[in-house]
PDB file of N, CA and C in Angstrom:
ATOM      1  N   UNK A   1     -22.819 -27.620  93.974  1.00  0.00           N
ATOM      2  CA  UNK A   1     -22.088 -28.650  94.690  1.00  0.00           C
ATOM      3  C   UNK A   1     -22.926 -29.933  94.675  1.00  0.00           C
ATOM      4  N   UNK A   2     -22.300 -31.082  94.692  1.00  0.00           N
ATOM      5  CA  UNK A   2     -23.069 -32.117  94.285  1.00  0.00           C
ATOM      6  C   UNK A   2     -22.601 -33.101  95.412  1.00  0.00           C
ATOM      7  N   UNK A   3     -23.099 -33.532  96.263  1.00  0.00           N
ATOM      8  CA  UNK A   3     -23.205 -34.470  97.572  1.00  0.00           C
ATOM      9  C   UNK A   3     -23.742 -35.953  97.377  1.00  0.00           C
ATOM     10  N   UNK A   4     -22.932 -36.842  98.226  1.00  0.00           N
ATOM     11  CA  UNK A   4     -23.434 -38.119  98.268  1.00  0.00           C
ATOM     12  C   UNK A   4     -23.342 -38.825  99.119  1.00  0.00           C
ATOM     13  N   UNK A   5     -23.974 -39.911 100.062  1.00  0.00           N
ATOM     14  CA  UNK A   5     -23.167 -40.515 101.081  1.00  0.00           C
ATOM     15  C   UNK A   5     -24.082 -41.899 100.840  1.00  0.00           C
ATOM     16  N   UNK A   6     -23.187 -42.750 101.114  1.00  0.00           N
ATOM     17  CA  UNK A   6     -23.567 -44.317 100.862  1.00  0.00           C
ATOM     18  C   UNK A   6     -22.903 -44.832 102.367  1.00  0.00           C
ATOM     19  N   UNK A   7     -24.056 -45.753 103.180  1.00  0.00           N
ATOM     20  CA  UNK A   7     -23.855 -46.576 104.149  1.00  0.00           C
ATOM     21  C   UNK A   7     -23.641 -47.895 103.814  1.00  0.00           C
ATOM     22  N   UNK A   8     -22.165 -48.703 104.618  1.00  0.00           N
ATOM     23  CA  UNK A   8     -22.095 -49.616 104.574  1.00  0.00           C
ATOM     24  C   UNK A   8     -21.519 -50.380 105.572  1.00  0.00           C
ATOM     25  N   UNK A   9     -22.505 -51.434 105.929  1.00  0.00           N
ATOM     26  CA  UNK A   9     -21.992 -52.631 106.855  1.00  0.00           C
ATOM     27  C   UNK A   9     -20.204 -53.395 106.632  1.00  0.00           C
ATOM     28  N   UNK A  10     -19.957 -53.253 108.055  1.00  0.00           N
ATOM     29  CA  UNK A  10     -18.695 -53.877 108.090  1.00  0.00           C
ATOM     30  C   UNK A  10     -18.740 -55.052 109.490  1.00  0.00           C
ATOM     31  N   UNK A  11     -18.737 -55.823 109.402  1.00  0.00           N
ATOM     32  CA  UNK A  11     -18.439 -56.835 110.457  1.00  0.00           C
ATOM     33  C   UNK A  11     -16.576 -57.327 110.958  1.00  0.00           C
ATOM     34  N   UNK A  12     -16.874 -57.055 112.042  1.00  0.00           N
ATOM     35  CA  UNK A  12     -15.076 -57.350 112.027  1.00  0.00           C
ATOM     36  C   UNK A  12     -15.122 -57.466 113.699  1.00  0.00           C
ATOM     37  N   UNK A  13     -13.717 -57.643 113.746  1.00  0.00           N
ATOM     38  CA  UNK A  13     -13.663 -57.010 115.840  1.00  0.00           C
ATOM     39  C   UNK A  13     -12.195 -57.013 116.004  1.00  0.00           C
ATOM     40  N   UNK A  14     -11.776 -56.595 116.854  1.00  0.00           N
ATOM     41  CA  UNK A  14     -10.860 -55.276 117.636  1.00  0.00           C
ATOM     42  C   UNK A  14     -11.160 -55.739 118.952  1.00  0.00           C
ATOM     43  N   UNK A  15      -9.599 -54.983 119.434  1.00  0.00           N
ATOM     44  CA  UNK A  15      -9.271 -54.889 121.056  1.00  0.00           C
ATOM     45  C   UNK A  15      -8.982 -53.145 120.810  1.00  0.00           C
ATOM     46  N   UNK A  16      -9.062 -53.211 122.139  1.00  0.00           N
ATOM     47  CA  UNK A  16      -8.751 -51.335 122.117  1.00  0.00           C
ATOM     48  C   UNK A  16      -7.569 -51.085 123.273  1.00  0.00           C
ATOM     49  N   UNK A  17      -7.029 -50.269 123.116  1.00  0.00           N
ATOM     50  CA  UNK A  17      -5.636 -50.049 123.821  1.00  0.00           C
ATOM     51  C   UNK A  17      -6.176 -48.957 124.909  1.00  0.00           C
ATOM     52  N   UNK A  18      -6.358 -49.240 125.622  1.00  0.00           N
ATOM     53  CA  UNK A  18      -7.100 -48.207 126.362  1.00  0.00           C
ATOM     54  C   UNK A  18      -5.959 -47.787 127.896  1.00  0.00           C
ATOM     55  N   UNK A  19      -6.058 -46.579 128.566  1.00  0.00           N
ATOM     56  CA  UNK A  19      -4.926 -46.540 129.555  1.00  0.00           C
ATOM     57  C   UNK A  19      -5.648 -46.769 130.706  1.00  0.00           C
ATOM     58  N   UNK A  20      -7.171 -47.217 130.815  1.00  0.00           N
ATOM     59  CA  UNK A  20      -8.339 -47.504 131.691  1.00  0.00           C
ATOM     60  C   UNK A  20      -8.846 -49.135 131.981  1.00  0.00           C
ATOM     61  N   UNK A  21      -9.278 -49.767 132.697  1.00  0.00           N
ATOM     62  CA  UNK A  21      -9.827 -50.567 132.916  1.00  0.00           C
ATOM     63  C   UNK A  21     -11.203 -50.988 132.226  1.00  0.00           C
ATOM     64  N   UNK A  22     -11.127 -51.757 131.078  1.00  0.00           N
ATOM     65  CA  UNK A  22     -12.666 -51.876 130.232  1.00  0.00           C
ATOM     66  C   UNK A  22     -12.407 -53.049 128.837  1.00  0.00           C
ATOM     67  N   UNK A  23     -13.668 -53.725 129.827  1.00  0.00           N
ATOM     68  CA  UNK A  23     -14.145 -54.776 128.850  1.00  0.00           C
ATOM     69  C   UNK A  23     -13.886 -54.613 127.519  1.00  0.00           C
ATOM     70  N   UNK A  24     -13.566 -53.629 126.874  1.00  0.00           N
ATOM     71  CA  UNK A  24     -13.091 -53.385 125.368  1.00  0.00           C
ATOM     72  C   UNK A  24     -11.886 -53.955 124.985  1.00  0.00           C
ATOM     73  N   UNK A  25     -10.912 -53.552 125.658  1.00  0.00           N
ATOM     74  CA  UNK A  25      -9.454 -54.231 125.939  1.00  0.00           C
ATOM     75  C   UNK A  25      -9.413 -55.525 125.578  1.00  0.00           C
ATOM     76  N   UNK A  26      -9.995 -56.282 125.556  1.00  0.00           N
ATOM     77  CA  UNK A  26     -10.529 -57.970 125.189  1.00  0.00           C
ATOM     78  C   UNK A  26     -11.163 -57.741 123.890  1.00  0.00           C
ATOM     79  N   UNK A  27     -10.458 -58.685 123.224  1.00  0.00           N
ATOM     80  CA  UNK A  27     -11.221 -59.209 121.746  1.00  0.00           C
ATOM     81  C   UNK A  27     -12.668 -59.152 121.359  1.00  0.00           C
ATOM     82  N   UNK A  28     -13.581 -58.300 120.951  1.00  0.00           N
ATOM     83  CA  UNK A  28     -14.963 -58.530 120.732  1.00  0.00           C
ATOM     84  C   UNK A  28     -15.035 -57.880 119.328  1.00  0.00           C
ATOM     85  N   UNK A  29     -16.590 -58.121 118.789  1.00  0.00           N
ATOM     86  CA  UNK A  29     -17.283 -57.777 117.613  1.00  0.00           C
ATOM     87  C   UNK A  29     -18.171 -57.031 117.564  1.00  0.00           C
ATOM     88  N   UNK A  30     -18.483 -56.381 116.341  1.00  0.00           N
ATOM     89  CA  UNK A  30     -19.409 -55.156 115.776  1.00  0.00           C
ATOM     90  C   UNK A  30     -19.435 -55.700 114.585  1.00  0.00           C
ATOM     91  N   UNK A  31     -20.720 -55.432 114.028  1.00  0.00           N
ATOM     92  CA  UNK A  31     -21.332 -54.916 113.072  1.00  0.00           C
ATOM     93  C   UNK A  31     -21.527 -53.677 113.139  1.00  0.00           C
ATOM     94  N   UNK A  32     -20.497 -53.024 112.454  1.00  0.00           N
ATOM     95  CA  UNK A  32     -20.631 -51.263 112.133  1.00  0.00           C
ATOM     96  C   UNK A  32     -21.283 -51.141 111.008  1.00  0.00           C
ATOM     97  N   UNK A  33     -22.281 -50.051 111.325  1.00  0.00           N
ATOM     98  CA  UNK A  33     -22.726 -49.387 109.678  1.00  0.00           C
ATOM     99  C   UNK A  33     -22.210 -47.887 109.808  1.00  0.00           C
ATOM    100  N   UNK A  34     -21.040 -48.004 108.440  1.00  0.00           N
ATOM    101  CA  UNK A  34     -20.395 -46.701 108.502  1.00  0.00           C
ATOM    102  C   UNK A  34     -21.097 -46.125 107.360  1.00  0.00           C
ATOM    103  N   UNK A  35     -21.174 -44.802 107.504  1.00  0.00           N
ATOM    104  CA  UNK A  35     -21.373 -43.488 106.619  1.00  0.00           C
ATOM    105  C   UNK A  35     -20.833 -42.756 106.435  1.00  0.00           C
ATOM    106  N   UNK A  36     -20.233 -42.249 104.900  1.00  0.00           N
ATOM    107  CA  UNK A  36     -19.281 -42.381 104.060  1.00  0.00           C
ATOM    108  C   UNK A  36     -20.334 -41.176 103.362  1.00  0.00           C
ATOM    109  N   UNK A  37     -19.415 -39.889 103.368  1.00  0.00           N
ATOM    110  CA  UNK A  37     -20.000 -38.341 102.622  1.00  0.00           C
ATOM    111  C   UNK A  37     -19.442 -38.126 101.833  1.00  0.00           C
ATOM    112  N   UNK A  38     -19.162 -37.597 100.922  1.00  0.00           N
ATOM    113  CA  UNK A  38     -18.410 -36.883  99.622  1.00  0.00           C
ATOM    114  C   UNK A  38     -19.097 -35.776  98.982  1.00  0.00           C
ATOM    115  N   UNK A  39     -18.628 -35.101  98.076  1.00  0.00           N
ATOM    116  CA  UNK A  39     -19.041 -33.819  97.849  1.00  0.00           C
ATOM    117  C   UNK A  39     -17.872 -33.066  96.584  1.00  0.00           C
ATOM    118  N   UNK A  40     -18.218 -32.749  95.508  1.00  0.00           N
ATOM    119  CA  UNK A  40     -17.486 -32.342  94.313  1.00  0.00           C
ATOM    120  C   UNK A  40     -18.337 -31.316  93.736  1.00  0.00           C
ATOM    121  N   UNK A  41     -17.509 -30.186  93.223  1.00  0.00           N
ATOM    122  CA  UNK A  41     -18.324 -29.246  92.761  1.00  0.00           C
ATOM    123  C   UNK A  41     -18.817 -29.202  91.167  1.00  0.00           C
ATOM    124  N   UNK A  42     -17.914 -30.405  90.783  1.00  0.00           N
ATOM    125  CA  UNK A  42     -18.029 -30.824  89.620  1.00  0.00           C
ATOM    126  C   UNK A  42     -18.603 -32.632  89.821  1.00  0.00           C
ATOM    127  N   UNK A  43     -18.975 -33.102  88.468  1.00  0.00           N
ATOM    128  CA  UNK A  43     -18.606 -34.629  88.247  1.00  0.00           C
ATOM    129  C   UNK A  43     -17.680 -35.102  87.789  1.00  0.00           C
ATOM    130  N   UNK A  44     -17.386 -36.040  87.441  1.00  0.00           N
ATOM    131  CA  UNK A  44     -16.504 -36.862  86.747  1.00  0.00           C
ATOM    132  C   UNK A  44     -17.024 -37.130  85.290  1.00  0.00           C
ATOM    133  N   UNK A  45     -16.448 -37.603  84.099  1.00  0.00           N
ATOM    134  CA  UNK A  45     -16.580 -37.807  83.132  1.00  0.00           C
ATOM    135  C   UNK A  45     -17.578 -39.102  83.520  1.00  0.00           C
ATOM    136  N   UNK A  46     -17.958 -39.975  83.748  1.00  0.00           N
ATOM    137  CA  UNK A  46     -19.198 -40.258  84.015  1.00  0.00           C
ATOM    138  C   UNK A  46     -20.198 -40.272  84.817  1.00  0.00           C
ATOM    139  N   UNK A  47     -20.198 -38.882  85.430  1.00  0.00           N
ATOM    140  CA  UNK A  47     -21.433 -38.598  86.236  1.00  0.00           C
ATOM    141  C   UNK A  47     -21.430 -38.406  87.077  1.00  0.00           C
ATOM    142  N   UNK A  48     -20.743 -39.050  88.115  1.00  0.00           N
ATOM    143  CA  UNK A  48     -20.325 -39.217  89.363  1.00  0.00           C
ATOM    144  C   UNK A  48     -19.888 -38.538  90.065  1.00  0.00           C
ATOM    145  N   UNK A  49     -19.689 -38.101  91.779  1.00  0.00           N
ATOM    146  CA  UNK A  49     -18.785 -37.651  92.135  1.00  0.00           C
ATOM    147  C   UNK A  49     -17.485 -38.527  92.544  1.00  0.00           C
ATOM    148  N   UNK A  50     -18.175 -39.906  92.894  1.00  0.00           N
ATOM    149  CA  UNK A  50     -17.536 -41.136  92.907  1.00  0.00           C
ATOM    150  C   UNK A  50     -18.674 -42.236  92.743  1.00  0.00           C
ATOM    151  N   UNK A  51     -18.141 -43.657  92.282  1.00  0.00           N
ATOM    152  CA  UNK A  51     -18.835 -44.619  92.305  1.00  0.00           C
ATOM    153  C   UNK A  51     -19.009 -45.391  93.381  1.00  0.00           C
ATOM    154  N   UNK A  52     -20.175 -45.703  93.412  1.00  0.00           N
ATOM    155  CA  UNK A  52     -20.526 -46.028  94.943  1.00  0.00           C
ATOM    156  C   UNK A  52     -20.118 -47.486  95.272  1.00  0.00           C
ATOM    157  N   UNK A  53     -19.392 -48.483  94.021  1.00  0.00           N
ATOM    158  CA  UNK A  53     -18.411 -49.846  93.927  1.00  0.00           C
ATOM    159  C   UNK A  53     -17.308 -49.083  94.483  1.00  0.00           C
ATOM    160  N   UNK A  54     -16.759 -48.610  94.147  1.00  0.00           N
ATOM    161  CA  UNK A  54     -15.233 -47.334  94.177  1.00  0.00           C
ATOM    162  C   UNK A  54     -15.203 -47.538  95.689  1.00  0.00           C
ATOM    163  N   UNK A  55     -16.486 -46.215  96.816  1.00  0.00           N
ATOM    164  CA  UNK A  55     -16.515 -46.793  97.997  1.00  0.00           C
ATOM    165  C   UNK A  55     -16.204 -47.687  99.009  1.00  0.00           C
ATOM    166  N   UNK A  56     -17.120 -48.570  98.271  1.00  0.00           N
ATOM    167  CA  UNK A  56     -17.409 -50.095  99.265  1.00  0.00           C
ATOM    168  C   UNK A  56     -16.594 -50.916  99.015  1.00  0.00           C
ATOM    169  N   UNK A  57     -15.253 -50.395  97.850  1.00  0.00           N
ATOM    170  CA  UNK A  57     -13.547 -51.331  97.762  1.00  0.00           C
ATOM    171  C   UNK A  57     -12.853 -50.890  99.024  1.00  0.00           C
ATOM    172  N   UNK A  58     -13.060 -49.182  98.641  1.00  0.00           N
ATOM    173  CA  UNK A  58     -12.537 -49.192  99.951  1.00  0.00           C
ATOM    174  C   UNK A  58     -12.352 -48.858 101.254  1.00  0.00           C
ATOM    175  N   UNK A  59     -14.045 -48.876 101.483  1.00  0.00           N
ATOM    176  CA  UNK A  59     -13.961 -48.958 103.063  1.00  0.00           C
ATOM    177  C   UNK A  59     -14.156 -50.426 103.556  1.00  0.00           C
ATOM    178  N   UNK A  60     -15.265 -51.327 102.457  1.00  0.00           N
ATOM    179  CA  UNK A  60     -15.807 -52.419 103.121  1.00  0.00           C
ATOM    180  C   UNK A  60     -14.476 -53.524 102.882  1.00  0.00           C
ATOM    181  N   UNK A  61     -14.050 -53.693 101.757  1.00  0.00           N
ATOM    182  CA  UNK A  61     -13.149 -54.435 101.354  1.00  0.00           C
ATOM    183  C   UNK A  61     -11.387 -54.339 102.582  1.00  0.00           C
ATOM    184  N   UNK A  62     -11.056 -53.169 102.742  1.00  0.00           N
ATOM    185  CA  UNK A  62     -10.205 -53.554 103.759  1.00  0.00           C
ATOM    186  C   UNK A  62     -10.471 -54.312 105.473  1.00  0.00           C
ATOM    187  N   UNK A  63     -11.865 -53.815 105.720  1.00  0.00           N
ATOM    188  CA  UNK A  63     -12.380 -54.210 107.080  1.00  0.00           C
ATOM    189  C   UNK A  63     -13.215 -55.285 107.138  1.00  0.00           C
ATOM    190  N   UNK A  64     -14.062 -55.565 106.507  1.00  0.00           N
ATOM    191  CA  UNK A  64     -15.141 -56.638 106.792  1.00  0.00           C
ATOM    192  C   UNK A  64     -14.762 -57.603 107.166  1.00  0.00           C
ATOM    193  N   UNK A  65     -15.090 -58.738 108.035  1.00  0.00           N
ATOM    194  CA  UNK A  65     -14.274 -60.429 108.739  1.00  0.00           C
ATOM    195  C   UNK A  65     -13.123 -60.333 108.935  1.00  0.00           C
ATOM    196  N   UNK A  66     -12.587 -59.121 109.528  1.00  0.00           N
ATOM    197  CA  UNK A  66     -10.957 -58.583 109.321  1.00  0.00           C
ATOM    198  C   UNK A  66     -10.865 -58.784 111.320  1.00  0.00           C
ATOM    199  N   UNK A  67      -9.708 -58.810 111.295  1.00  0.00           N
ATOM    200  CA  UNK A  67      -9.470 -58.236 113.381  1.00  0.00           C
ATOM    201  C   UNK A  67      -8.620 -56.890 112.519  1.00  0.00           C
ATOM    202  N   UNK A  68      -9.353 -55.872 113.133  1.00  0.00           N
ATOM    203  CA  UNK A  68      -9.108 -54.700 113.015  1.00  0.00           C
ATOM    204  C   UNK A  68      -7.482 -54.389 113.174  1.00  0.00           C
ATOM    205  N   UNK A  69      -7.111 -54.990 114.599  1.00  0.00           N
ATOM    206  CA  UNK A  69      -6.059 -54.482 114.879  1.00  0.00           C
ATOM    207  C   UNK A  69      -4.913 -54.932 113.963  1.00  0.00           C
ATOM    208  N   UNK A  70      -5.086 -55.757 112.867  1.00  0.00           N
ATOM    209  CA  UNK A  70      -4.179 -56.535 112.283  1.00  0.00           C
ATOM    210  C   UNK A  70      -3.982 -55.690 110.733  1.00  0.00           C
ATOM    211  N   UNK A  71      -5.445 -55.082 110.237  1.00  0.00           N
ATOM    212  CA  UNK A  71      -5.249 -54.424 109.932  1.00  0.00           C
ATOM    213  C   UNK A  71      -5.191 -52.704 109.407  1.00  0.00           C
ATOM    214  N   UNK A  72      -5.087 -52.254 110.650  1.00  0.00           N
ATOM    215  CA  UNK A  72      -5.064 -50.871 110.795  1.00  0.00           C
ATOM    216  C   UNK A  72      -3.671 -50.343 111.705  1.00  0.00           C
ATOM    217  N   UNK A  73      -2.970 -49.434 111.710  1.00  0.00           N
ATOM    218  CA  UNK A  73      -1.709 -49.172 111.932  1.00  0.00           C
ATOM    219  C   UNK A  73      -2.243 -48.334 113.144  1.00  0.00           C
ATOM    220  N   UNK A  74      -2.862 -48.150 113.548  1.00  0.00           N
ATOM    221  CA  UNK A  74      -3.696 -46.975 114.998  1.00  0.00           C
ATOM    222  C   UNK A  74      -4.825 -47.968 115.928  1.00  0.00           C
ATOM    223  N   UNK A  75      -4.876 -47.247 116.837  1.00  0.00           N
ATOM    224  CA  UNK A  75      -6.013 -47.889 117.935  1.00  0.00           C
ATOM    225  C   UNK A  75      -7.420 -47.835 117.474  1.00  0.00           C
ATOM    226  N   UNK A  76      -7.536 -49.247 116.833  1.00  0.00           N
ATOM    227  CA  UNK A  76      -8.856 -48.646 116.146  1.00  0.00           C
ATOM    228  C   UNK A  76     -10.569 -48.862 116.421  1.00  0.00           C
ATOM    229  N   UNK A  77     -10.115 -46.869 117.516  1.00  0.00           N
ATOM    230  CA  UNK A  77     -11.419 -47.054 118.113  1.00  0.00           C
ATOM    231  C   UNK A  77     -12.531 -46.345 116.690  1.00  0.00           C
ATOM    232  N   UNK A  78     -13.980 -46.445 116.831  1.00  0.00           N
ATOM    233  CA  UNK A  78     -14.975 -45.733 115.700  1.00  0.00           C
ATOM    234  C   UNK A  78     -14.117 -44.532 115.571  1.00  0.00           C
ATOM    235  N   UNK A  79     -13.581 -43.342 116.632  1.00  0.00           N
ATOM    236  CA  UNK A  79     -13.492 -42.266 116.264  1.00  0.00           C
ATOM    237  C   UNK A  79     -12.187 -42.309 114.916  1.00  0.00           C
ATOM    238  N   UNK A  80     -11.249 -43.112 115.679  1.00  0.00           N
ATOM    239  CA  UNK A  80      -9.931 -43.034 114.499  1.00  0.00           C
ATOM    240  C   UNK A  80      -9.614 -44.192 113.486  1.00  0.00           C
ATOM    241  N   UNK A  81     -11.494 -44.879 112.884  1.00  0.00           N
ATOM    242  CA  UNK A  81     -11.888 -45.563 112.035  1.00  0.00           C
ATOM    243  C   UNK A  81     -12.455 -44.411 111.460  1.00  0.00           C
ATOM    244  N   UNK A  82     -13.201 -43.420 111.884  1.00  0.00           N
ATOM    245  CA  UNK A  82     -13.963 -42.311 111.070  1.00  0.00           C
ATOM    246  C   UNK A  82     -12.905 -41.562 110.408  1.00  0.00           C
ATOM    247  N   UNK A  83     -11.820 -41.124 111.061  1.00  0.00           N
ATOM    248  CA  UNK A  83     -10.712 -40.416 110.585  1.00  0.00           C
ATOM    249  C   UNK A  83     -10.062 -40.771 109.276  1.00  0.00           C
ATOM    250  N   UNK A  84      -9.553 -42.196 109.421  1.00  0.00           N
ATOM    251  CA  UNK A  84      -9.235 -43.157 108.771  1.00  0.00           C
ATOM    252  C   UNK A  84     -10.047 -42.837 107.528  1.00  0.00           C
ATOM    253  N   UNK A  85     -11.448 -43.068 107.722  1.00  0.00           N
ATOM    254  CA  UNK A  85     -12.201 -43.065 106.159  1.00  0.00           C
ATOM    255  C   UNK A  85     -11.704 -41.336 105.589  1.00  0.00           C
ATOM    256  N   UNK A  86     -11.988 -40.961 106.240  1.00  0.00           N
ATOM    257  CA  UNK A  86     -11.830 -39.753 105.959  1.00  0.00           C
ATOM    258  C   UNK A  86     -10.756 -38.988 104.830  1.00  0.00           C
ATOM    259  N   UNK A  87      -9.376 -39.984 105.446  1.00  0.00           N
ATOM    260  CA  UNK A  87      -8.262 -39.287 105.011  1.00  0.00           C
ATOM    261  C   UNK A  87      -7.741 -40.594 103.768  1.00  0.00           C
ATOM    262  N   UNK A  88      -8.873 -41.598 103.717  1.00  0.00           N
ATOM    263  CA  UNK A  88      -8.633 -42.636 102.608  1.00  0.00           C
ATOM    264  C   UNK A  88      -9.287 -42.451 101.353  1.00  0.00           C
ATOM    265  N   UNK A  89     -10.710 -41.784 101.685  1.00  0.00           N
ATOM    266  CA  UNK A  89     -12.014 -41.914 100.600  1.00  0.00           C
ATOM    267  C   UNK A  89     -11.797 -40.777  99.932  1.00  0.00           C
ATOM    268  N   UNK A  90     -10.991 -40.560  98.083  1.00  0.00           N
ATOM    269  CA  UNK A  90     -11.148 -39.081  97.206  1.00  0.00           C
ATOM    270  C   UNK A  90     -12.692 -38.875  97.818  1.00  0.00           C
ATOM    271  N   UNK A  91     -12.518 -37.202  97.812  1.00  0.00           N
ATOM    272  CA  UNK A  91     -13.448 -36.582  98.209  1.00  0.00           C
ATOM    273  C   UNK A  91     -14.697 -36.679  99.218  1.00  0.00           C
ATOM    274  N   UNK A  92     -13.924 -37.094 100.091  1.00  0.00           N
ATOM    275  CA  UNK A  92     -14.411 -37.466 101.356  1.00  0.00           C
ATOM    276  C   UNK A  92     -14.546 -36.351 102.460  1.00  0.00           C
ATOM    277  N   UNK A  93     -15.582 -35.861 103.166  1.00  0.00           N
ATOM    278  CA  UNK A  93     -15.462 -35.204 103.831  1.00  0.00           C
ATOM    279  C   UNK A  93     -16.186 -35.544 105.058  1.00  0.00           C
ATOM    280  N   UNK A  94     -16.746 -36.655 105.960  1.00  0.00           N
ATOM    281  CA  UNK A  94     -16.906 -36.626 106.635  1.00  0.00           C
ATOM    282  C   UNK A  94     -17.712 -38.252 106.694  1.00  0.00           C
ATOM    283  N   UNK A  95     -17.330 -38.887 107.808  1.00  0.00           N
ATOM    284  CA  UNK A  95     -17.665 -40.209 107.726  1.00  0.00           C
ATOM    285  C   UNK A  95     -18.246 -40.266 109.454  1.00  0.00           C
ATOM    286  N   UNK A  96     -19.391 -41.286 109.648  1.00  0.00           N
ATOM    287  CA  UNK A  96     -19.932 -41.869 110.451  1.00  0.00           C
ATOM    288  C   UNK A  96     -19.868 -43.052 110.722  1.00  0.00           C
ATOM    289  N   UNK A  97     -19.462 -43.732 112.200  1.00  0.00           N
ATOM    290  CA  UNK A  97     -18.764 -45.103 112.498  1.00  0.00           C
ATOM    291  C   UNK A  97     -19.678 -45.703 113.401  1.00  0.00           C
ATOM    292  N   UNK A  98     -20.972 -46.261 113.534  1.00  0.00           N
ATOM    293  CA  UNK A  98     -21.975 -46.850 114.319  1.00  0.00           C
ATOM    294  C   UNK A  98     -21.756 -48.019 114.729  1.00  0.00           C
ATOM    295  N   UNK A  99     -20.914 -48.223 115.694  1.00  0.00           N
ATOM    296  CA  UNK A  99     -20.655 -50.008 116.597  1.00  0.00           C
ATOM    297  C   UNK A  99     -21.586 -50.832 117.122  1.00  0.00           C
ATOM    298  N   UNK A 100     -22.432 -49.625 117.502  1.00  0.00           N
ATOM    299  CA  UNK A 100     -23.596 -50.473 118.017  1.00  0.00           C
ATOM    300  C   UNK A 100     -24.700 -49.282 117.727  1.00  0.00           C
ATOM    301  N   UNK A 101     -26.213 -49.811 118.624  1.00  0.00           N
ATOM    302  CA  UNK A 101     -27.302 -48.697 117.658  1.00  0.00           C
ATOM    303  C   UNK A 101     -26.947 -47.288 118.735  1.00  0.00           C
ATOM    304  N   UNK A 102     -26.761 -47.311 120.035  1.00  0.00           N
ATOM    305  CA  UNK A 102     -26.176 -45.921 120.389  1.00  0.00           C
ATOM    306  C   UNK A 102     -24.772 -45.158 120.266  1.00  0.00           C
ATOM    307  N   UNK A 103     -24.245 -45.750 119.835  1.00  0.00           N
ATOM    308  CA  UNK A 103     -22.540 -45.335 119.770  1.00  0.00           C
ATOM    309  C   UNK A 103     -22.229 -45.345 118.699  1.00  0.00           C
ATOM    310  N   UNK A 104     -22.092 -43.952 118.255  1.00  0.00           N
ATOM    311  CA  UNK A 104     -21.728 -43.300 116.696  1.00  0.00           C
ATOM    312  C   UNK A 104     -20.748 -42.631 117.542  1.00  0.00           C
ATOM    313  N   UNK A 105     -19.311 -42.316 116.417  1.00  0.00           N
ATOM    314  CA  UNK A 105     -18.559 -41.219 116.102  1.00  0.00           C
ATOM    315  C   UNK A 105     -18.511 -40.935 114.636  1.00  0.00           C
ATOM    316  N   UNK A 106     -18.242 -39.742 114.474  1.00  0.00           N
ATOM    317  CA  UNK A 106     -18.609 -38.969 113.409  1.00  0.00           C
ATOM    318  C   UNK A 106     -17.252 -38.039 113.544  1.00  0.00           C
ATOM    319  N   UNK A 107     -16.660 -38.051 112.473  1.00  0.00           N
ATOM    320  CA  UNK A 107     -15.111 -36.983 111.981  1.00  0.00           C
ATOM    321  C   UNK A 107     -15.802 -36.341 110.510  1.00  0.00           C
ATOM    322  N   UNK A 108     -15.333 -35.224 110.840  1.00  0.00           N
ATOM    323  CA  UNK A 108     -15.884 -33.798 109.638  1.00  0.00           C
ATOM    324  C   UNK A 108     -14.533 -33.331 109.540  1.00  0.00           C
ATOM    325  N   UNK A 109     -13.944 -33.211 108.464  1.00  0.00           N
ATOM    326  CA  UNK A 109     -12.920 -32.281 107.809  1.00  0.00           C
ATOM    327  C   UNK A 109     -12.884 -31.122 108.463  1.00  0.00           C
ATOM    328  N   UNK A 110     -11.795 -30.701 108.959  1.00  0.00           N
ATOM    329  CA  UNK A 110     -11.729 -29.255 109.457  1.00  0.00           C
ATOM    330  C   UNK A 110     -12.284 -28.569 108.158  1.00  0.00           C
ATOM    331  N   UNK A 111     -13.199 -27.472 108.436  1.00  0.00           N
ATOM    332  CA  UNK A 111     -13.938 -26.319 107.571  1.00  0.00           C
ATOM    333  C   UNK A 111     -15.254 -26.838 106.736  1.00  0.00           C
ATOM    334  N   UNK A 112     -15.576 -28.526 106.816  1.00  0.00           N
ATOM    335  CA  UNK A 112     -16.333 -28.622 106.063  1.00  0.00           C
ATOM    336  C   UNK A 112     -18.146 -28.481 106.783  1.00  0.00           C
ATOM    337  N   UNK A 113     -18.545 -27.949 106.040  1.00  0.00           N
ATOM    338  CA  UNK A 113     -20.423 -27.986 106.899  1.00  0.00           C
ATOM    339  C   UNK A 113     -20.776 -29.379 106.708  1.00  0.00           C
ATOM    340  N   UNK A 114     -21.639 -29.467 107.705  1.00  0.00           N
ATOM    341  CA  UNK A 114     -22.447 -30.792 108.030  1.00  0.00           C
ATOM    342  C   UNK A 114     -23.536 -30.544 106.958  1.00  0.00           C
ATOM    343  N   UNK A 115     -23.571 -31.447 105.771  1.00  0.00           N
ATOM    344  CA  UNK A 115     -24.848 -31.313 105.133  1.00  0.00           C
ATOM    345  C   UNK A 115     -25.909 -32.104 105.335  1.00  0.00           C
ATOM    346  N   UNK A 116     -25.734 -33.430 105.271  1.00  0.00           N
ATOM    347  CA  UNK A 116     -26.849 -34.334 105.581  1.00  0.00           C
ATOM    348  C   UNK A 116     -27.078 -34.400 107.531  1.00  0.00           C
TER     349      UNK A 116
END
């Protein structure tokens, strides 16, 4: 099995729909550094399990200087931005969403092991 994960900065900001009282609810910014796993038991005809340009089209390229909410179709908190990568990136199995330096969420494919 052949594993890979490439981190990449996204700058953007979001409101959050929340059914609670919190400063989030209001327009603010992150610099997220998301982490982005994959895993093929094979390569690709050149080497790869994916290219790590391939990636950063499309996680960084839809989000970066973006307002989230404009474009993402869900409440987009880290957890259902992790999801999101998840169910966007071929051979993706598990992505990490860091908003700030203590607040990570992390989504794993049902059945897949945590490798890194």
């Amino acid at each position: 099995m052949y594993y890979l994960k490439k981190t990449i900065e996204v700058a953007g900001c979001h409101h959050l729909d929340l059914t609670y009282s919190s400063k989030c609810t209001g327009l603010h910014g992150h610099n997220w550094l998301i982490t982005v796993y994959c895993k093929a038991k094979e390569l690709d005809a050149n080497g790869m399990v994916i290219d790590f340009a391939r990636l950063k089209e499309l996680v960084k390229e839809p989000l970066d200087h973006k307002n989230l909410n404009d474009v993402l179709d869900f409440n987009p908190t880290a957890e259902n931005i992790a999801r999101w990568i998840v169910d966007r990136v071929p051979l993706c199995y598990r992505a990490d969403v860091q908003e700030s330096l203590n607040n990570t969420a992390v989504y794993i494919k049902d059945g897949e092991a945590d490798i890194f």
